[in-house]
PDB file of N, CA and C in Angstrom:
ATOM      1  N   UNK A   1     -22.683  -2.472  -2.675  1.00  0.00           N
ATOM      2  CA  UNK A   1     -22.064  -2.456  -1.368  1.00  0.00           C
ATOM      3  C   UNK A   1     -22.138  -1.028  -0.846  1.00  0.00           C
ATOM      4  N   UNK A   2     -22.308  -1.046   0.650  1.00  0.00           N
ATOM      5  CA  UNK A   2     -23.107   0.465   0.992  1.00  0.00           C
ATOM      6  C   UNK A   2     -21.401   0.526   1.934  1.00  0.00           C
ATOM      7  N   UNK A   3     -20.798   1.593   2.293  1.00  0.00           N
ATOM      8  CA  UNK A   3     -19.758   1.959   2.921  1.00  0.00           C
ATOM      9  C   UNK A   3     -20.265   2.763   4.063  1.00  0.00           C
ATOM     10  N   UNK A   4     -20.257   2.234   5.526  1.00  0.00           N
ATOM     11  CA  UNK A   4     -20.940   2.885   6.583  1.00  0.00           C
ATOM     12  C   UNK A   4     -19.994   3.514   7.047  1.00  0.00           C
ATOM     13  N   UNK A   5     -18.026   3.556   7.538  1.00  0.00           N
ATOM     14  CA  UNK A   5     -17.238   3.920   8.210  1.00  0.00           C
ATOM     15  C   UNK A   5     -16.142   4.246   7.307  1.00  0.00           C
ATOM     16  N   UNK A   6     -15.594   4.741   6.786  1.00  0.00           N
ATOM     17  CA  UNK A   6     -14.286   4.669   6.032  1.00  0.00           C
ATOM     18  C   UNK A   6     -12.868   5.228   6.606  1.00  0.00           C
ATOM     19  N   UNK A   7     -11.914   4.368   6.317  1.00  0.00           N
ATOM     20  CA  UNK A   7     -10.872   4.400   7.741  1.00  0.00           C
ATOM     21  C   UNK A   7      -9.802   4.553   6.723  1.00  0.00           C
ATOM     22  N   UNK A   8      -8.429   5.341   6.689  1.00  0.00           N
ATOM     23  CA  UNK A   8      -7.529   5.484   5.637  1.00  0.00           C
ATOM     24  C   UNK A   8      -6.731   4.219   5.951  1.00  0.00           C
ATOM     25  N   UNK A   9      -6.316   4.015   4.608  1.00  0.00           N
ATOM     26  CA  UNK A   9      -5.647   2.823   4.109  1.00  0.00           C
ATOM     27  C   UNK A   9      -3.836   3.243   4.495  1.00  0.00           C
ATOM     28  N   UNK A  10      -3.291   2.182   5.200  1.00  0.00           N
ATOM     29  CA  UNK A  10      -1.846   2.304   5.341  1.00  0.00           C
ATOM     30  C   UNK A  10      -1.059   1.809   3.985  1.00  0.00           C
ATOM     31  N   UNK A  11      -0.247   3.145   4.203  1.00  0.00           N
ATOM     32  CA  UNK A  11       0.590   3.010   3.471  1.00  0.00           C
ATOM     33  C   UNK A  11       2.278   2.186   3.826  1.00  0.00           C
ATOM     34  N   UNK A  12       3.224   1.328   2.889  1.00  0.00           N
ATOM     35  CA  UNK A  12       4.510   0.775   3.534  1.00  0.00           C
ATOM     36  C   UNK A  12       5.507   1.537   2.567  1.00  0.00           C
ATOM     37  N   UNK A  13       6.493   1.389   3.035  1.00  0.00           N
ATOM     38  CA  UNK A  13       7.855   1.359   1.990  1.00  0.00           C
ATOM     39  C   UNK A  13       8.944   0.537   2.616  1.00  0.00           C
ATOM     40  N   UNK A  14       9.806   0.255   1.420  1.00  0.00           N
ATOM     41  CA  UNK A  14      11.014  -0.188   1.487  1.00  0.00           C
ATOM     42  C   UNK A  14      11.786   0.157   0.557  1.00  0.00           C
ATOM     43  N   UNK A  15      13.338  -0.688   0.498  1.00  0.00           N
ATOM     44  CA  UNK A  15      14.125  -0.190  -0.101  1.00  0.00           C
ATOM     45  C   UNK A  15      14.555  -1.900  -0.737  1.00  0.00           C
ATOM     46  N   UNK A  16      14.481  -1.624  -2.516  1.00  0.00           N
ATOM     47  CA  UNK A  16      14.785  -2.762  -3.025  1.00  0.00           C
ATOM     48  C   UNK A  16      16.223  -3.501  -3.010  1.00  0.00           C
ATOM     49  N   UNK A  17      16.705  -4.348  -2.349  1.00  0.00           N
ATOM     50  CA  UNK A  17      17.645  -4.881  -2.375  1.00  0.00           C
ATOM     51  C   UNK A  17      18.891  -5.244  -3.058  1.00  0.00           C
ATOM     52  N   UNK A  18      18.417  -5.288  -4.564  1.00  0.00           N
ATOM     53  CA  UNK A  18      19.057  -5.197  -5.502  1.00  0.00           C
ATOM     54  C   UNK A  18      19.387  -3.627  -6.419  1.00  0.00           C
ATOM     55  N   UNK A  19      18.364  -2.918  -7.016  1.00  0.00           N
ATOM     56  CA  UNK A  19      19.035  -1.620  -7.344  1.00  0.00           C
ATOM     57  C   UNK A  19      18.713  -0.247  -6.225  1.00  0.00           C
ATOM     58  N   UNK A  20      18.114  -0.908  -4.788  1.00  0.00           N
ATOM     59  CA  UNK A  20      18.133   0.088  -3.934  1.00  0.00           C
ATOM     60  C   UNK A  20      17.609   1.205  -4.471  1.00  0.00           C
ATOM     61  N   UNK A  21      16.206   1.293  -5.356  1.00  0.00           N
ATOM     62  CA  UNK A  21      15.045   2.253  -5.037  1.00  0.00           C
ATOM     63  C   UNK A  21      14.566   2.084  -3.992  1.00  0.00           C
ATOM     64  N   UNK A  22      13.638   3.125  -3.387  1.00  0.00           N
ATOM     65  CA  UNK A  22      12.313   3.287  -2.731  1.00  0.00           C
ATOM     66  C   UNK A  22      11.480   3.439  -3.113  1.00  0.00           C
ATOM     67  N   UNK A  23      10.433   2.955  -2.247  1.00  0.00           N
ATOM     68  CA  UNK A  23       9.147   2.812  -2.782  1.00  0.00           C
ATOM     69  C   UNK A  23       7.851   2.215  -1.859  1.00  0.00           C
ATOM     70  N   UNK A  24       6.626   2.343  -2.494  1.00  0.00           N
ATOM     71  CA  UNK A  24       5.782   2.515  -1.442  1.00  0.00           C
ATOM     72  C   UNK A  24       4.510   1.658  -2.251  1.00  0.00           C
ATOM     73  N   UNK A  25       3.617   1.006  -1.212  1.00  0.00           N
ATOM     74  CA  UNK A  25       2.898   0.175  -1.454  1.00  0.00           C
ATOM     75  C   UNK A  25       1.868  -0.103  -0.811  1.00  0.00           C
ATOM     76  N   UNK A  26       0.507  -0.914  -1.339  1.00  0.00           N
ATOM     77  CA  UNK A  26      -0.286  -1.226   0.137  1.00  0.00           C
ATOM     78  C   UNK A  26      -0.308  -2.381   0.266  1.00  0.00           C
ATOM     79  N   UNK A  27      -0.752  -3.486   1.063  1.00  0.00           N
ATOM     80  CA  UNK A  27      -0.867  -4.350   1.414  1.00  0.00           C
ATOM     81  C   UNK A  27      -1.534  -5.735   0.403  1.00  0.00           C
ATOM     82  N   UNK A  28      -1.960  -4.532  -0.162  1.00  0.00           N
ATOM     83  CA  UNK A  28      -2.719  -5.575  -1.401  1.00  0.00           C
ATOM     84  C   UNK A  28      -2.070  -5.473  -2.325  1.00  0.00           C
ATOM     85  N   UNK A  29      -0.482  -5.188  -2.563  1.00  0.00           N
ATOM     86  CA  UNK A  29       0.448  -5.266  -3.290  1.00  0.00           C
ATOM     87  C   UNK A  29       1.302  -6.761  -3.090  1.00  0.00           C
ATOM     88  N   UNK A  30       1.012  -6.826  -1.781  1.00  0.00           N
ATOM     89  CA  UNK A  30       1.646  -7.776  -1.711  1.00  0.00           C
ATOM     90  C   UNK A  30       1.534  -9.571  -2.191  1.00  0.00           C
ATOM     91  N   UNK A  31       2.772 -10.465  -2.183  1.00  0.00           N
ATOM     92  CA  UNK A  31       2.354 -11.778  -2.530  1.00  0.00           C
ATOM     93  C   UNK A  31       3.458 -12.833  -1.547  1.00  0.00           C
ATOM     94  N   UNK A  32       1.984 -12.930  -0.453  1.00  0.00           N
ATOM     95  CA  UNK A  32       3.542 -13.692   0.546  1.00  0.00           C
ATOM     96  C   UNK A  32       4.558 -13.441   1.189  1.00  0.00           C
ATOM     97  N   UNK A  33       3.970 -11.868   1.797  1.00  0.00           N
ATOM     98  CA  UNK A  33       5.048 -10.902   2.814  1.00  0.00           C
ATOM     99  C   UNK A  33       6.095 -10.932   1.439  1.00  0.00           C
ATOM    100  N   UNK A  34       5.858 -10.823   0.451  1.00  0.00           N
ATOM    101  CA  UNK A  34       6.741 -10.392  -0.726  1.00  0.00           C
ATOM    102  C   UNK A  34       6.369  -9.106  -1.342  1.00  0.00           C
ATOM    103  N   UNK A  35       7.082  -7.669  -1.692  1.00  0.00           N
ATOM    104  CA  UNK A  35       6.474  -6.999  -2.855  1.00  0.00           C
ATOM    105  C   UNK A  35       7.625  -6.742  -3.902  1.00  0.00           C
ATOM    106  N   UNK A  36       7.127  -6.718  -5.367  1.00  0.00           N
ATOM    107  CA  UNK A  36       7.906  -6.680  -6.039  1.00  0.00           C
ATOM    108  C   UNK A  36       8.200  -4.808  -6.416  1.00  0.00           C
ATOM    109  N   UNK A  37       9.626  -5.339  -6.905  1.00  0.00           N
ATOM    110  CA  UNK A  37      10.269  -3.797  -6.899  1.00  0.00           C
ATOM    111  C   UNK A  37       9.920  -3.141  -8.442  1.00  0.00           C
ATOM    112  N   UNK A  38       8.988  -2.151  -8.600  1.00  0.00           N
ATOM    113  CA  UNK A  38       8.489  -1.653 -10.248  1.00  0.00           C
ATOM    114  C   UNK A  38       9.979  -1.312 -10.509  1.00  0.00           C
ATOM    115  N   UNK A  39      10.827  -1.233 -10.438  1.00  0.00           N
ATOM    116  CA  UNK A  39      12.234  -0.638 -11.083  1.00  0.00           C
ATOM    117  C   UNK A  39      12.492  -1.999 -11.791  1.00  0.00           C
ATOM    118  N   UNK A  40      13.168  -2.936 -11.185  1.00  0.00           N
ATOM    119  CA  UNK A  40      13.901  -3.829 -11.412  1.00  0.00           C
ATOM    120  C   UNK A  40      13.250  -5.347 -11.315  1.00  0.00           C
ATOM    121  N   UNK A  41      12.135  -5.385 -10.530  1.00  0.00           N
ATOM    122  CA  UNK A  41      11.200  -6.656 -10.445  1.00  0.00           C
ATOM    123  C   UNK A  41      11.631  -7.802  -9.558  1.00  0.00           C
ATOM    124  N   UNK A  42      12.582  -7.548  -8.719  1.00  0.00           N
ATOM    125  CA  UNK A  42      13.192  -7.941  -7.923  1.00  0.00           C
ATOM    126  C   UNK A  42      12.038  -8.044  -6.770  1.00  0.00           C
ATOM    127  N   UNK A  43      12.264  -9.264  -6.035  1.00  0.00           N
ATOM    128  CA  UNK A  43      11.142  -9.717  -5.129  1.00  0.00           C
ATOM    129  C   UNK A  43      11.695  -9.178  -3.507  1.00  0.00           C
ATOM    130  N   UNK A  44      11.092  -8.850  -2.730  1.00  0.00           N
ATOM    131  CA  UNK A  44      11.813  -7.786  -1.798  1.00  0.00           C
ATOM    132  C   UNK A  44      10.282  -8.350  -0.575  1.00  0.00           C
ATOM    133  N   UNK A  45      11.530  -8.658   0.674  1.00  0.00           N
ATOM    134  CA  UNK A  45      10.785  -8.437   2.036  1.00  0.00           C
ATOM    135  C   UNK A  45       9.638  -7.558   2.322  1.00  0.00           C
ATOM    136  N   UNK A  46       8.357  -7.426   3.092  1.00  0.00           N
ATOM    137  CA  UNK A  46       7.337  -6.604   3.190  1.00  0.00           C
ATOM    138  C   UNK A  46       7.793  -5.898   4.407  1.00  0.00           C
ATOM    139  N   UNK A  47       7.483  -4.546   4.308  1.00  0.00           N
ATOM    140  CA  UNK A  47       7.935  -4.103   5.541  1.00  0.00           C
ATOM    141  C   UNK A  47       6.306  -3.769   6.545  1.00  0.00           C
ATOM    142  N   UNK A  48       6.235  -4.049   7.456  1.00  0.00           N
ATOM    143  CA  UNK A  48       5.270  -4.402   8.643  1.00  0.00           C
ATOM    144  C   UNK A  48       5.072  -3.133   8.928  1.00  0.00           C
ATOM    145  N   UNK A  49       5.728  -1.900   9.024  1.00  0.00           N
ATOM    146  CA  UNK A  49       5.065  -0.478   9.473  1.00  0.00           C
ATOM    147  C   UNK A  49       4.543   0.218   8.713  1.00  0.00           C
ATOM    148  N   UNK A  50       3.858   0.494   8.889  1.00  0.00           N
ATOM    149  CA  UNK A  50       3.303   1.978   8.045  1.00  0.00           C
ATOM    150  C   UNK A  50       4.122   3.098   8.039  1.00  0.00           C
ATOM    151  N   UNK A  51       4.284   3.957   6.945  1.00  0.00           N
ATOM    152  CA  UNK A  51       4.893   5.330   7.162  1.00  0.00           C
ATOM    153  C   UNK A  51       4.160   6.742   6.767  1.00  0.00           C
ATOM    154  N   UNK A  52       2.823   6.139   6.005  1.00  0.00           N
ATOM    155  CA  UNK A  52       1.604   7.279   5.708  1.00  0.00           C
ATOM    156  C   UNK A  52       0.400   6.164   5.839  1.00  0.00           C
ATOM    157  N   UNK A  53      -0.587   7.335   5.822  1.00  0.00           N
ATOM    158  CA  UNK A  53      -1.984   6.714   6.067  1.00  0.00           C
ATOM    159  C   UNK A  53      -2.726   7.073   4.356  1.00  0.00           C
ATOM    160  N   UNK A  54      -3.409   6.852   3.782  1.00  0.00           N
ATOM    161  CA  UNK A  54      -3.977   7.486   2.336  1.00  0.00           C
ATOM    162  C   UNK A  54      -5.384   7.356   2.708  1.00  0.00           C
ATOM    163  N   UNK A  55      -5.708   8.747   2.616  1.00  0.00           N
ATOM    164  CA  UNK A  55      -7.421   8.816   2.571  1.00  0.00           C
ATOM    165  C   UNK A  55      -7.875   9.102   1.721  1.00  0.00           C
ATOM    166  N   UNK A  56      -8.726   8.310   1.193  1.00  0.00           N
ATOM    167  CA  UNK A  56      -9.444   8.933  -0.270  1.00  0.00           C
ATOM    168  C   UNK A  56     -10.652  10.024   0.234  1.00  0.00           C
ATOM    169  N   UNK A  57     -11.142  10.679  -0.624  1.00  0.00           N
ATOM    170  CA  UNK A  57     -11.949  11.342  -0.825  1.00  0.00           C
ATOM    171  C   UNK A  57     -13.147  10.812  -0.856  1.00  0.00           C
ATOM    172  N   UNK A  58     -14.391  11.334  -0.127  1.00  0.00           N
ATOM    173  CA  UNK A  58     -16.162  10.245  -0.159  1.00  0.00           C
ATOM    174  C   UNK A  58     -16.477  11.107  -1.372  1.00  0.00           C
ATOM    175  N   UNK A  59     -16.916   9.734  -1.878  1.00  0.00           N
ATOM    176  CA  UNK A  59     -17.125  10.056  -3.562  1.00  0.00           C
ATOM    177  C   UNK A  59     -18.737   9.763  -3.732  1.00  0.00           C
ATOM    178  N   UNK A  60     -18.881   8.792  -2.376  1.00  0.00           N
ATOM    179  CA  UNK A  60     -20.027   8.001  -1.974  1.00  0.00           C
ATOM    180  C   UNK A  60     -21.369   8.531  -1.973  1.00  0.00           C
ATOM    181  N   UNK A  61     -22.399   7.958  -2.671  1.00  0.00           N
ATOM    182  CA  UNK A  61     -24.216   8.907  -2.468  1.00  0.00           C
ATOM    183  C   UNK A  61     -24.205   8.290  -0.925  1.00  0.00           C
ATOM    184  N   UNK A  62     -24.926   9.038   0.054  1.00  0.00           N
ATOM    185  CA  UNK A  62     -25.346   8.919   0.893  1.00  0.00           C
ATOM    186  C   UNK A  62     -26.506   9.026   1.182  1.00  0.00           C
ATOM    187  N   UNK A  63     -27.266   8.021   1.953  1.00  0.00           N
ATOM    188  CA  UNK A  63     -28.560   7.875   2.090  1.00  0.00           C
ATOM    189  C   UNK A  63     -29.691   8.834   2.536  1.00  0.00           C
ATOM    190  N   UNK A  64     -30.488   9.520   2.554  1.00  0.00           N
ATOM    191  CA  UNK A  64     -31.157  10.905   3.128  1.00  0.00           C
ATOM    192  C   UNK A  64     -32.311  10.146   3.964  1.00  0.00           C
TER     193      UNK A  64
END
């Protein structure tokens, strides 16, 4: 797979309901507008905004 555009990945957080950590996630964390809380494993609402963007680094060969 060749990568022509690369666009930073949003980042979410919330706050777990039950032992009230924070914490942060991407979208592909999720299961069913659900993410689970790594503290306690408690299943917790998805929150819909972003609050960082994460850009990786091009690690990528590029074509000459």
């Amino acid at each position: 797979m060749k990568i022509i555009e690369r666009k930073p990945i949003p980042i979410y957080e919330t706050i777990c309901e039950e032992c009230k950590s924070r914490f942060q996630y991407k979208k592909i964390e999720l299961h069913w507008a659900h993410v689970t809380c790594p503290v306690c494993g408690m299943s917790n609402w998805a929150s819909t905004t972003p609050v960082a963007y994460e850009c990786e680094e091009e690690n990528d060969e590029k074509d000459i």
